[in-house]
Protein backbone atom coordinates (compact mmCIF):
# COMPACT_ATOMS: atom_id res chain seq x y z
CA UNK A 1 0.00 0.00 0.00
CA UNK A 2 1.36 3.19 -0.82
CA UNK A 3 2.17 5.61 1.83
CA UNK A 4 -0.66 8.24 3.03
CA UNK A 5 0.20 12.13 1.53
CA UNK A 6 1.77 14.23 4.73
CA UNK A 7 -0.23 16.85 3.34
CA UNK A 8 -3.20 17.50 1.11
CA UNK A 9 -4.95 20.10 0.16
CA UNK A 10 -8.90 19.60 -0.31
CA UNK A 11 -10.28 18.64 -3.38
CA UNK A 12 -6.67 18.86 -5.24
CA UNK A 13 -7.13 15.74 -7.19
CA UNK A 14 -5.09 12.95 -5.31
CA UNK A 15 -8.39 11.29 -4.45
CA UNK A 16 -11.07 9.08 -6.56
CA UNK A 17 -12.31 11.72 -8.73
CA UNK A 18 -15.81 12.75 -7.51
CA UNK A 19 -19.04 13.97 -9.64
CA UNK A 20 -22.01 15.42 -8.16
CA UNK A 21 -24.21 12.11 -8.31
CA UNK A 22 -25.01 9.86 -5.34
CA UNK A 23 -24.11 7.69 -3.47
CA UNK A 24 -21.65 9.42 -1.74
CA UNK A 25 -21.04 7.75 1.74
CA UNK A 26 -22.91 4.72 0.80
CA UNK A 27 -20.51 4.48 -2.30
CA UNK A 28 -19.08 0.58 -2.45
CA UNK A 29 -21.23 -0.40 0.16
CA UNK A 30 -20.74 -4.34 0.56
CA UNK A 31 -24.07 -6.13 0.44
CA UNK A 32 -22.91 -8.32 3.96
CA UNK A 33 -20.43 -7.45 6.26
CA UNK A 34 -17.83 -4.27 6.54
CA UNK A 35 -15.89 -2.83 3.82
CA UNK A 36 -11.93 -3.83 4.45
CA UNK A 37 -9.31 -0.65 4.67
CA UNK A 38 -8.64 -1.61 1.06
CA UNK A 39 -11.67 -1.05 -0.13
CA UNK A 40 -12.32 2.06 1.80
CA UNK A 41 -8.81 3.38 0.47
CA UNK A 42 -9.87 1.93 -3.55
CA UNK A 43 -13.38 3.72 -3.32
CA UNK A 44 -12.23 6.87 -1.56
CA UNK A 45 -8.33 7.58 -1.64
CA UNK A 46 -6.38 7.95 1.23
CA UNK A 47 -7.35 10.74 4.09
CA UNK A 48 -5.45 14.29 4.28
CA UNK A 49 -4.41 16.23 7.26
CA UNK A 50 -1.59 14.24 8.78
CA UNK A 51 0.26 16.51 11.53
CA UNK A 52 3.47 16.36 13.11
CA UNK A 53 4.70 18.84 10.78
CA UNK A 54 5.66 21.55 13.51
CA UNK A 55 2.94 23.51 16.09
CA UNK A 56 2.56 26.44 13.62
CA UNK A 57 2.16 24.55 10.50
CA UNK A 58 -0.62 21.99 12.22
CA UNK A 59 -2.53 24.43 13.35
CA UNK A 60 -2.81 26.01 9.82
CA UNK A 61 -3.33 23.07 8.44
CA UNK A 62 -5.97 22.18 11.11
CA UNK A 63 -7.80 26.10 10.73
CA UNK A 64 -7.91 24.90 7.05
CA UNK A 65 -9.70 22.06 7.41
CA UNK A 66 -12.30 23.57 9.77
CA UNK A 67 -12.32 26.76 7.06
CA UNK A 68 -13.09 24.08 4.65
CA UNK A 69 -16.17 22.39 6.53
CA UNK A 70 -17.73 25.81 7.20
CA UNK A 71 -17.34 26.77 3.25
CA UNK A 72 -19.29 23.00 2.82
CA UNK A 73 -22.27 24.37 5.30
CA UNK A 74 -22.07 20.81 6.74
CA UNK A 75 -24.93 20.60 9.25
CA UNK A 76 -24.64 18.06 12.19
CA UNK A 77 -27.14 14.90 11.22
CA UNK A 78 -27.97 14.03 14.84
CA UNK A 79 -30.98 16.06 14.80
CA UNK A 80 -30.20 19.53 15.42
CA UNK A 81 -28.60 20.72 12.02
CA UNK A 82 -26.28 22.97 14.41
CA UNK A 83 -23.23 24.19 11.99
CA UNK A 84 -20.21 21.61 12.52
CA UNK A 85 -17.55 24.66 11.37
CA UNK A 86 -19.36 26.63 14.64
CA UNK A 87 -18.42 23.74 17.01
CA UNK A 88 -15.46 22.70 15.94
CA UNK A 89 -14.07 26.34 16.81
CA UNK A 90 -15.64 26.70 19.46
CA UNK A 91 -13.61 23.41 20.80
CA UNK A 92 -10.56 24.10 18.96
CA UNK A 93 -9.98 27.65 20.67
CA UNK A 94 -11.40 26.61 24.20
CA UNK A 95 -8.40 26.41 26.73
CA UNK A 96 -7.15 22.66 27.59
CA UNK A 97 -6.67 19.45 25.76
CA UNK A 98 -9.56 18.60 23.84
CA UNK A 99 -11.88 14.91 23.44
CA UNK A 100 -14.24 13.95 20.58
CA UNK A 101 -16.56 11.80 21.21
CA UNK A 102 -18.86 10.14 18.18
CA UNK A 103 -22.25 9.73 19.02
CA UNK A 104 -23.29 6.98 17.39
CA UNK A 105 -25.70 6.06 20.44
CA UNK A 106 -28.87 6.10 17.74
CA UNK A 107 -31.74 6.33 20.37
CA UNK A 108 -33.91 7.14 17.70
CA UNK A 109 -36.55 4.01 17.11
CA UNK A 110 -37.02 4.65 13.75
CA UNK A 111 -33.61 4.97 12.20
CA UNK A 112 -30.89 2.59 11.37
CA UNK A 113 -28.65 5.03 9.51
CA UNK A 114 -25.84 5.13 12.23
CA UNK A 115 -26.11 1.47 12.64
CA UNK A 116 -25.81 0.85 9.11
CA UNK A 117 -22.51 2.76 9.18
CA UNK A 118 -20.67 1.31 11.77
CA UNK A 119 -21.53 -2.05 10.45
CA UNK A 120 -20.82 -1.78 7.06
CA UNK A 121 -18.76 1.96 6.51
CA UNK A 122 -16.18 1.69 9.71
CA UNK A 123 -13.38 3.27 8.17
CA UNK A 124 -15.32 6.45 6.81
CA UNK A 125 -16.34 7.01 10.03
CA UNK A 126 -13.23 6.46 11.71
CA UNK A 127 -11.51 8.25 9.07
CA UNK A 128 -13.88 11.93 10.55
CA UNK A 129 -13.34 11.11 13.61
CA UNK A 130 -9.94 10.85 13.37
CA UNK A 131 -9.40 14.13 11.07
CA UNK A 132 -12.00 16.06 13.80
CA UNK A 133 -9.52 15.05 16.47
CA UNK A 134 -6.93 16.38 14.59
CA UNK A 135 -8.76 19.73 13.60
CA UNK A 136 -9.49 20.74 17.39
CA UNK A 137 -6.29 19.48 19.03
CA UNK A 138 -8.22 16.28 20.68
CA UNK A 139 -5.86 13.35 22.02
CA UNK A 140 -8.72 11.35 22.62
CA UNK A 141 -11.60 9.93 20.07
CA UNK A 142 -14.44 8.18 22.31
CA UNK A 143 -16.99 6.37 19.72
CA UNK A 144 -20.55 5.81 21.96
CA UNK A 145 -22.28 2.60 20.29
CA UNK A 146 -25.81 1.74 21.77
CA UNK A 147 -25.44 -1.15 23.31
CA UNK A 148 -27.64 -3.36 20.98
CA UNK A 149 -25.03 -2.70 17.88
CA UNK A 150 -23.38 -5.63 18.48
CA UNK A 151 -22.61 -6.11 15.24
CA UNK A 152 -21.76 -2.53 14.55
CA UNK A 153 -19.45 -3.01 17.49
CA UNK A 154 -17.62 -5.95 16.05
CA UNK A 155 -17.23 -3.64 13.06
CA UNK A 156 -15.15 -1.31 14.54
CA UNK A 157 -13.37 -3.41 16.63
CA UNK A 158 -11.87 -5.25 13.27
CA UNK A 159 -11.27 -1.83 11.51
CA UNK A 160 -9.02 -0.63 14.32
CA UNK A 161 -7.33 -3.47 14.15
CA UNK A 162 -6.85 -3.58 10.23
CA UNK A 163 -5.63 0.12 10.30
CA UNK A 164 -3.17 -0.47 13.33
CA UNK A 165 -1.85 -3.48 11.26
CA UNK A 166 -1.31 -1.37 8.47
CA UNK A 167 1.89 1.52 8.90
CA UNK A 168 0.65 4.04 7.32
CA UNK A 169 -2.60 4.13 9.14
CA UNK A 170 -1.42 3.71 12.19
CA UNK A 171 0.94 6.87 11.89
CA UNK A 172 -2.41 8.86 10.52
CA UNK A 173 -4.21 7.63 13.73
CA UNK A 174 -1.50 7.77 16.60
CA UNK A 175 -2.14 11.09 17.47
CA UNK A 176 -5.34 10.64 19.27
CA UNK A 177 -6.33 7.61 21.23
CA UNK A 178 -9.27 5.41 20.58
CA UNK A 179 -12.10 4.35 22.81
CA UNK A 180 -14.86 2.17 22.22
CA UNK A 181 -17.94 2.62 25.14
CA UNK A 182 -21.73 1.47 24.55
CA UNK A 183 -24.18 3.27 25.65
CA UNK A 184 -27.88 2.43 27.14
CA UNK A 185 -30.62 2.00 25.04
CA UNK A 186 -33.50 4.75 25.93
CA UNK A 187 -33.91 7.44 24.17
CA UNK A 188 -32.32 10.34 25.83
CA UNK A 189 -29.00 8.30 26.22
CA UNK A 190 -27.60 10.13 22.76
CA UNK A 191 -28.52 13.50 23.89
CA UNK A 192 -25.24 15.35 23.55
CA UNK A 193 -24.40 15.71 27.34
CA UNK A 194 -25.99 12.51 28.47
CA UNK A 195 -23.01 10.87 26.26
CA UNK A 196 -20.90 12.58 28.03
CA UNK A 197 -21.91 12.12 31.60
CA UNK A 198 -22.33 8.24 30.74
CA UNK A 199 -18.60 8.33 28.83
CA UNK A 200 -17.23 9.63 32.57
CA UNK A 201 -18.63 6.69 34.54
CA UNK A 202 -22.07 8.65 35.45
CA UNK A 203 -26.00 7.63 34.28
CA UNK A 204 -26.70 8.51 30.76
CA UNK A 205 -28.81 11.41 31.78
CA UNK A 206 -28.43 14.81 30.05
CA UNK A 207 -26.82 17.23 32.12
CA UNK A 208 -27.95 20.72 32.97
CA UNK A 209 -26.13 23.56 30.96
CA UNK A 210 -23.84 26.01 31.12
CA UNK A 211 -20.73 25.22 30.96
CA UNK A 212 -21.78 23.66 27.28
CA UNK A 213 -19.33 20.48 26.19
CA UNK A 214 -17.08 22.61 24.37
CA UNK A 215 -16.23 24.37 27.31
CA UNK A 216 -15.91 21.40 30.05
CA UNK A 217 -17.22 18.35 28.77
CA UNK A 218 -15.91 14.90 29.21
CA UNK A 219 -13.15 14.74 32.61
CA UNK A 220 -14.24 19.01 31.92
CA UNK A 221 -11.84 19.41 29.25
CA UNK A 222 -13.53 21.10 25.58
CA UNK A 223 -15.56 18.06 23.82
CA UNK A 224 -16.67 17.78 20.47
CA UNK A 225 -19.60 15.83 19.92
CA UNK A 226 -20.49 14.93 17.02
CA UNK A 227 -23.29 12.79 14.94
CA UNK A 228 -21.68 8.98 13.04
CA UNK A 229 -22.93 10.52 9.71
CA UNK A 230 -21.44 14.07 10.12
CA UNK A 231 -18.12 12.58 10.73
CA UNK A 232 -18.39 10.83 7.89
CA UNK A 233 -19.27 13.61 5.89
CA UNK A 234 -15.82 15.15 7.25
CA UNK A 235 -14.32 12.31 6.14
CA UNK A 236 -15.25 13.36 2.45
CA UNK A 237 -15.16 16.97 2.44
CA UNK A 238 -11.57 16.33 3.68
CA UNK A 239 -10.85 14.65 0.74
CA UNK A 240 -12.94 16.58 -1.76
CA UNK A 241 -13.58 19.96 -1.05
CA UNK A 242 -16.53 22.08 0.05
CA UNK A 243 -17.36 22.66 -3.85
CA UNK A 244 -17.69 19.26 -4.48
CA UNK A 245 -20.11 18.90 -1.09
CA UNK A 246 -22.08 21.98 -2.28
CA UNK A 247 -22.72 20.15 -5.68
CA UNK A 248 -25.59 18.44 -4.27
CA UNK A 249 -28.46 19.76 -2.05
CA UNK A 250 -29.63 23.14 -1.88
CA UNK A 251 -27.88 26.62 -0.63
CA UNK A 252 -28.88 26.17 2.77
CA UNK A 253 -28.67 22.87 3.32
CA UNK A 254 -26.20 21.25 0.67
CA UNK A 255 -24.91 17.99 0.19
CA UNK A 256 -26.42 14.73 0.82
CA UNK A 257 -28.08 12.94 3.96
CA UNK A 258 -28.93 9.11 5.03
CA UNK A 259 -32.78 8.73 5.99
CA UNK A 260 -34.59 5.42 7.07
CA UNK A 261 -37.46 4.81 5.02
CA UNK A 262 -40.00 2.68 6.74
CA UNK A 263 -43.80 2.05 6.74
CA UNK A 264 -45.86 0.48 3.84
CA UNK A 265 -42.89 0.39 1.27
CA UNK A 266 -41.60 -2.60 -0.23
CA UNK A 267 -37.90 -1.46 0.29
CA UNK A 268 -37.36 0.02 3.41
CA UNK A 269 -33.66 0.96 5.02
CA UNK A 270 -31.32 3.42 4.70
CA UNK A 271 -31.10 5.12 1.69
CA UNK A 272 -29.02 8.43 0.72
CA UNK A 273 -30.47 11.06 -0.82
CA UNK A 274 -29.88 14.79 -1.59
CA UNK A 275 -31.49 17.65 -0.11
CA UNK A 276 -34.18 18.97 -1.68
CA UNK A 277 -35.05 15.59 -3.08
CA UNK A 278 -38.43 15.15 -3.52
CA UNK A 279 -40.44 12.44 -0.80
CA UNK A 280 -42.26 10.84 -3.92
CA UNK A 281 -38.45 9.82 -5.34
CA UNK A 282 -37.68 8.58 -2.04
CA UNK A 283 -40.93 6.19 -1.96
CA UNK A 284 -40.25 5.40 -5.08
CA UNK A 285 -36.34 4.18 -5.30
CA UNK A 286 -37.95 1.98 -1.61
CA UNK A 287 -39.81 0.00 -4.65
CA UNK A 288 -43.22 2.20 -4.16
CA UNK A 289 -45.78 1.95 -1.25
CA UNK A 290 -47.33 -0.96 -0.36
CA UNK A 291 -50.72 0.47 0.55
CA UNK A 292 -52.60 3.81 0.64
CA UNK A 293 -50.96 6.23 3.10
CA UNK A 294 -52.62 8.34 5.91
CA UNK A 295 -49.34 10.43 6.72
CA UNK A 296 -45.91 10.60 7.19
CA UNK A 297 -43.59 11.32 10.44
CA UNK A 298 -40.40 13.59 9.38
CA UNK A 299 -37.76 13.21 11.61
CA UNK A 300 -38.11 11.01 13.85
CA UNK A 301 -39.87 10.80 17.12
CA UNK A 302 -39.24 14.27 17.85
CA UNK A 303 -40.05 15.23 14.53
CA UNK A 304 -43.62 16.23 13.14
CA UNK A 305 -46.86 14.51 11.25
CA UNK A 306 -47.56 15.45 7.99
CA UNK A 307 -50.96 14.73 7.10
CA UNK A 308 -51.29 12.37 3.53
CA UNK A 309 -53.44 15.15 1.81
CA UNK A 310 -50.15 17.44 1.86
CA UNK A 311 -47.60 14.74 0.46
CA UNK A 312 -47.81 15.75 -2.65
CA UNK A 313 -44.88 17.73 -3.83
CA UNK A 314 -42.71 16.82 -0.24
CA UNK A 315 -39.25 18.12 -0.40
CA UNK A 316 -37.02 17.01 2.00
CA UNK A 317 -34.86 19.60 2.74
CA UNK A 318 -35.53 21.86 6.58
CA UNK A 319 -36.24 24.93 4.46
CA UNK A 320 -39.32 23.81 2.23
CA UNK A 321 -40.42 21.71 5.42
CA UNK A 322 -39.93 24.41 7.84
CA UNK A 323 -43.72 25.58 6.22
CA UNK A 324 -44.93 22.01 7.40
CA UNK A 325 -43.76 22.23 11.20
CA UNK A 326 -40.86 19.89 10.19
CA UNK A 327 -37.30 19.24 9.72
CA UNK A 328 -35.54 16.10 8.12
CA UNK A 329 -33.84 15.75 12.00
CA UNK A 330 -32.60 12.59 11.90
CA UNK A 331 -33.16 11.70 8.88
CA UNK A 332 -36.32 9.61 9.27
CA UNK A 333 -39.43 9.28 7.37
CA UNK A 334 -41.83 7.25 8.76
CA UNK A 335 -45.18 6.66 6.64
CA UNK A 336 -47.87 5.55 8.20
CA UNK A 337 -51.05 3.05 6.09
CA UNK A 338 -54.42 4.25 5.88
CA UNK A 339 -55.25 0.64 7.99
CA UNK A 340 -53.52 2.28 10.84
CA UNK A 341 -55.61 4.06 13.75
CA UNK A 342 -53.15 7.75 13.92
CA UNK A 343 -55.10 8.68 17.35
CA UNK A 344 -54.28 5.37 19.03
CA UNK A 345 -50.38 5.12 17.77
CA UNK A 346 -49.86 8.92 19.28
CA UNK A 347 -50.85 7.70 22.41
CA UNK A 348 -48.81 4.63 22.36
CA UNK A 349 -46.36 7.11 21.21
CA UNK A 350 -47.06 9.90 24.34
CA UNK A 351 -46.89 7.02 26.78
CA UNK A 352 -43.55 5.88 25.13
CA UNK A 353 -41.88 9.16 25.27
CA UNK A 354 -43.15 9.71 28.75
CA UNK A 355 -41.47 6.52 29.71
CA UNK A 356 -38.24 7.72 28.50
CA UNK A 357 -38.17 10.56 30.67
CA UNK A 358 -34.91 10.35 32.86
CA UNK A 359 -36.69 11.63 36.24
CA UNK A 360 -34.87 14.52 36.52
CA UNK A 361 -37.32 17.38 35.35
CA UNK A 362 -40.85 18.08 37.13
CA UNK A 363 -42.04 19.37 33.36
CA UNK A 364 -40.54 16.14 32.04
CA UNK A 365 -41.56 13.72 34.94
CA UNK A 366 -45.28 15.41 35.47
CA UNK A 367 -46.16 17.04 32.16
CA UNK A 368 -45.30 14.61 29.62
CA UNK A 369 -46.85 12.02 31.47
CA UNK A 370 -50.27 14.76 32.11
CA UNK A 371 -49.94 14.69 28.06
CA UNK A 372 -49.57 10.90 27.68
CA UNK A 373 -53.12 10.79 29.82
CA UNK A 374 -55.00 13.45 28.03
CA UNK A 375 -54.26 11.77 24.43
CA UNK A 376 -55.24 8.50 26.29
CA UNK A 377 -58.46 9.85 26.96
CA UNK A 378 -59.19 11.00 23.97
CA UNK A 379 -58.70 7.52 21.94
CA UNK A 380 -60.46 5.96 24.37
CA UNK A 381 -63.89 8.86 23.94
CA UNK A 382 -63.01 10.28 27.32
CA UNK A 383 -62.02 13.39 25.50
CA UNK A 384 -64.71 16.01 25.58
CA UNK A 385 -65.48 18.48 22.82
CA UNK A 386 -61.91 20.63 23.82
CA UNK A 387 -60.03 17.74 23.95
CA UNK A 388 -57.55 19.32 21.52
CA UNK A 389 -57.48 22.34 23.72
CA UNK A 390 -56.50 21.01 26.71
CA UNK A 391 -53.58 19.25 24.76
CA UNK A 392 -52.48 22.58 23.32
CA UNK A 393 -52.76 23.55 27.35
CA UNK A 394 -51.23 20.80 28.87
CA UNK A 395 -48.25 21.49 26.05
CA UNK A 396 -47.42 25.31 26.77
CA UNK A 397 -47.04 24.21 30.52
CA UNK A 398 -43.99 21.91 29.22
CA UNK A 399 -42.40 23.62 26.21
CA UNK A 400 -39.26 24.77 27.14
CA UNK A 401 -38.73 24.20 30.64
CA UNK A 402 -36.20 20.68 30.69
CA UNK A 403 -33.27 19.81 31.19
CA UNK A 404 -32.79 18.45 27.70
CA UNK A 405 -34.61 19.00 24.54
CA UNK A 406 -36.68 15.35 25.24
CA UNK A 407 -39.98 17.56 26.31
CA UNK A 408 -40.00 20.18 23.83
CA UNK A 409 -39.51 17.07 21.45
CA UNK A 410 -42.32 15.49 22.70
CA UNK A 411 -44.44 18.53 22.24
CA UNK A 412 -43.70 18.58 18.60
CA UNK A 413 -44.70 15.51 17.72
CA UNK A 414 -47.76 15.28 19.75
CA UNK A 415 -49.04 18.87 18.98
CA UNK A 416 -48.10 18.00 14.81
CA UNK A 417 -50.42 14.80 15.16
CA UNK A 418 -53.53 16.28 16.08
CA UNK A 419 -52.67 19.18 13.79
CA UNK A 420 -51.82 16.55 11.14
CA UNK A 421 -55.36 14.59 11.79
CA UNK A 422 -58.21 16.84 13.18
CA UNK A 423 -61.00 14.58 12.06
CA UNK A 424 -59.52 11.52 13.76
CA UNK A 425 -58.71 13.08 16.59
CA UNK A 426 -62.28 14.97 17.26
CA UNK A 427 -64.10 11.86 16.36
CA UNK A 428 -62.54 9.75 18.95
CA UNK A 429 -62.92 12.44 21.57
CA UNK A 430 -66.60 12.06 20.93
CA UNK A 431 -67.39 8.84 20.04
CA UNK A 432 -63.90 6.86 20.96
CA UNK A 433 -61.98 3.78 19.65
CA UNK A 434 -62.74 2.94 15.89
CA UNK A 435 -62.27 -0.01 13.72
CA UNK A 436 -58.71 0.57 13.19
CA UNK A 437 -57.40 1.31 16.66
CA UNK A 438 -57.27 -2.40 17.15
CA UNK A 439 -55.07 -3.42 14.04
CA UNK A 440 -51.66 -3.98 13.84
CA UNK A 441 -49.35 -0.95 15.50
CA UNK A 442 -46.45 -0.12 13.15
CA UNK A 443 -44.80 2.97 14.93
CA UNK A 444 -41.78 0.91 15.75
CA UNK A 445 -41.42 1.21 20.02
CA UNK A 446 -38.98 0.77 21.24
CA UNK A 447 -37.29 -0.97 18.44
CA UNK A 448 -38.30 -3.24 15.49
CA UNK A 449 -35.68 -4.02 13.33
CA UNK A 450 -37.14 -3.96 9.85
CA UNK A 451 -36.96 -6.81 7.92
CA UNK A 452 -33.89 -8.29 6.93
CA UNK A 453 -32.79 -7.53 3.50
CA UNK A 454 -29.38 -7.67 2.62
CA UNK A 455 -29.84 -6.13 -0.67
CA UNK A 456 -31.22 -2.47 0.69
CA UNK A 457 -27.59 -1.25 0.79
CA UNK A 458 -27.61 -1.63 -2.80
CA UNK A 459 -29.96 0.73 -3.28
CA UNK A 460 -28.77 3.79 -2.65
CA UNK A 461 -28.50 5.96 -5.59
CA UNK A 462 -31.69 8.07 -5.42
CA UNK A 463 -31.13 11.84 -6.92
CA UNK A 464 -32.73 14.97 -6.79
CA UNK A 465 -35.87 14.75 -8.28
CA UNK A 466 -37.77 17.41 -7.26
């Protein structure tokens, strides 16, 4: 194997030349098992930004690379869309050695994107986390795998291995040590500070704020937390350049994202799309629906309803669903049959979230579960005619008042639902449970793996039709 480049600059050509088509992280993509350091280094080229060049020229070199992520517009894909550039300076010029930790906890139900890296893509992500740690001046890379991804685990287990095996890997990843912890499988667990609370030897409860992470984080030295899929975007853009990034997606949100597709689809999994591609293209390249839809949840549990009368002409990028209540998050869309009862999966779903509350919060510990009770009532006719009302009350009492961003969360998607389905909900707080309510659930709680398909990492190369 040749030797890695000391130094490259982005996008200069010593890589796999790129076009602005997909897939892009899910390019090469074995159908079973991981892709080998040989195959990450034939389908992508070899990483940039080795240091040990002297203080002054590493920290150009790292500025650069940070410069060259905030040129991209790279938005974290853990849910927030924060800009990466903004927290990677903020870490970088904090005072004391830095950590990154990779949250690759995937709490989430309803996605398998994360997963689907670290079982089959270990090297890309390694490869950001690694270059991250290197951009802020972090000694330390701490990878937090829920504690289900066994396999996922395994995964990078073997690709540490392979690249310590191999010298010129090993000299591109000696400058910040590796540490493999899993994480706890409710929901709040991947919440940014919870990671880092659990990664010290505490619960896997968030933590209240200030100081933020990047300030005193994990041991309370500057932490950089980021998502498995934004690293892995690093990775890239490292090797590429922010103009090739910004060749896909749309001026506020460029490049390309993974989303879970589940539901009534005859394809669902993880599938890679660009933003501003259109929902229909993403139903379609999942092999088409498999029965008449009633709506569609956007981003995941803490995401919002979309009612199936306003599908039509769906564009999955935060600024044409910002109109809708919703954000792509992350990166799940959810679609739910016209056989299923809406009103009695939302309260599954309220008690669900209330059950992940970490006991810490009285909004959290009292209101959500006040909220769980009142949808409860109405599915099961014990709503009144302001049924919806009192909702909307018992709501404002909890919006904005945790610990964590788990409540407001929980607002969203409970307030979008009986936005998203009036009719449903006002029937059933008149004349309760209907035909439906007793059929199969399919909001996936806490987890249901969809079904296995080997071949769904093959299909990957959805565009933007819009």
């Amino acid at each position: 194997m040749s030797a890695l480049p000391a130094t490259t600059p982005f996008g200069d050509g010593t890589s796999k030349p790129q076009t602005p088509s997909l897939p892009r992280l899910l390019a090469g993509i074995p159908a079973e098992g991981a892709m080998t350091l040989e195959e990450h280094l034939a389908e992508h080229g070899a990483p940039p930004l080795q240091l040990g060049q002297g203080r002054r020229s590493d920290r150009d070199r790292a500025e650069r690379l940070i410069d060259e992520i905030d040129a991209a517009g790279l938005l974290g894909r853990g849910g927030a869309a924060f800009p990466t550039a903004t927290k990677m300076r903020a870490v970088a010029r904090s005072r004391g050695r830095a950590i990154v930790l990779a949250n690759a906890a995937e709490g989430e139900p309803a996605s398998l994107k994360d997963r689907t890296l670290l079982e089959a893509l270990p090297h890309l992500v390694l490869d950001g986390g690694m270059l991250a740690a290197q951009a802020v001046g972090a000694d330390e890379l701490v990878i937090c795998v829920c504690e289900s991804f066994g396999a996922g685990s395994q995964s990078l287990g073997e690709a540490l291995q392979e690249r310590a095996e191999t010298a010129d890997y090993a000299e591109f990843d000696r400058l910040a040590r590796v540490r493999l912890t899993t994480v706890p499988g409710h929901y709040v667990a991947g919440q940014e500070t919870a990671l880092i609370n659990h990664a010290g030897g505490g619960p896997a409860k968030p933590l209240f704020t200030p100081p933020m992470p990047f300030e005193q984080g994990l041991r309370r030295r500057p932490t950089l937390v980021n998502n498995a899929e934004t690293l892995a975007h690093i990775a890239l853009i490292a090797r590429h350049g922010a103009a090739w990034f910004r060749q896909l997606g749309t001026p506020t949100q460029p490049g390309s994202a993974l989303v879970t597709l589940s539901g009534p689809v005859a394809h669902p999994g993880v599938y890679e799309i660009e933003h501003g591609a259109s929902l229909s293209s993403l139903i379609e390249a999942g092999g088409g629906t498999t029965a008449g839809l009633r709506g569609a949840l956007i981003g995941g549990y803490s995401g919002a309803w979309i009612g199936a009368e306003r599908l039509r002409g769906i564009a999955l990028s935060n600024e044409y669903l910002a109109a809708h209540g919703a954000a792509l998050g992350a990166g799940v869309v959810l679609l739910l049959s016209d056989e299923a009862c809406p009103v009695a999966e939302t309260a599954r779903l309220a008690r669900w979230l209330s059950g992940q509350s970490t006991r810490q919060c009285g909004p959290c510990v009292h209101g959500l579960d006040a909220l769980a009770t009142a949808i409860e009532q109405i599915a099961g006719g014990d709503g009144g005619g302001r049924a919806a009302q009192r909702v909307e009350r018992l709501a404002s009492l909890v919006l904005g008042r945790g610990a964590c961003r788990h409540p407001d969360g929980t607002v969203n998607v409970l307030l979008s639902a009986v936005e998203a389905f009036p009719a449903e909900f006002a029937d059933h707080g008149r004349r309760g449970p209907c035909d439906r309510c007793a059929g199969a659930q399919e909001l996936p709680l806490p987890r249901r793996p969809l079904p296995p398909d080997p071949a769904r990492r093959a299909r990957v190369r959805l565009g933007a039709q819009r």
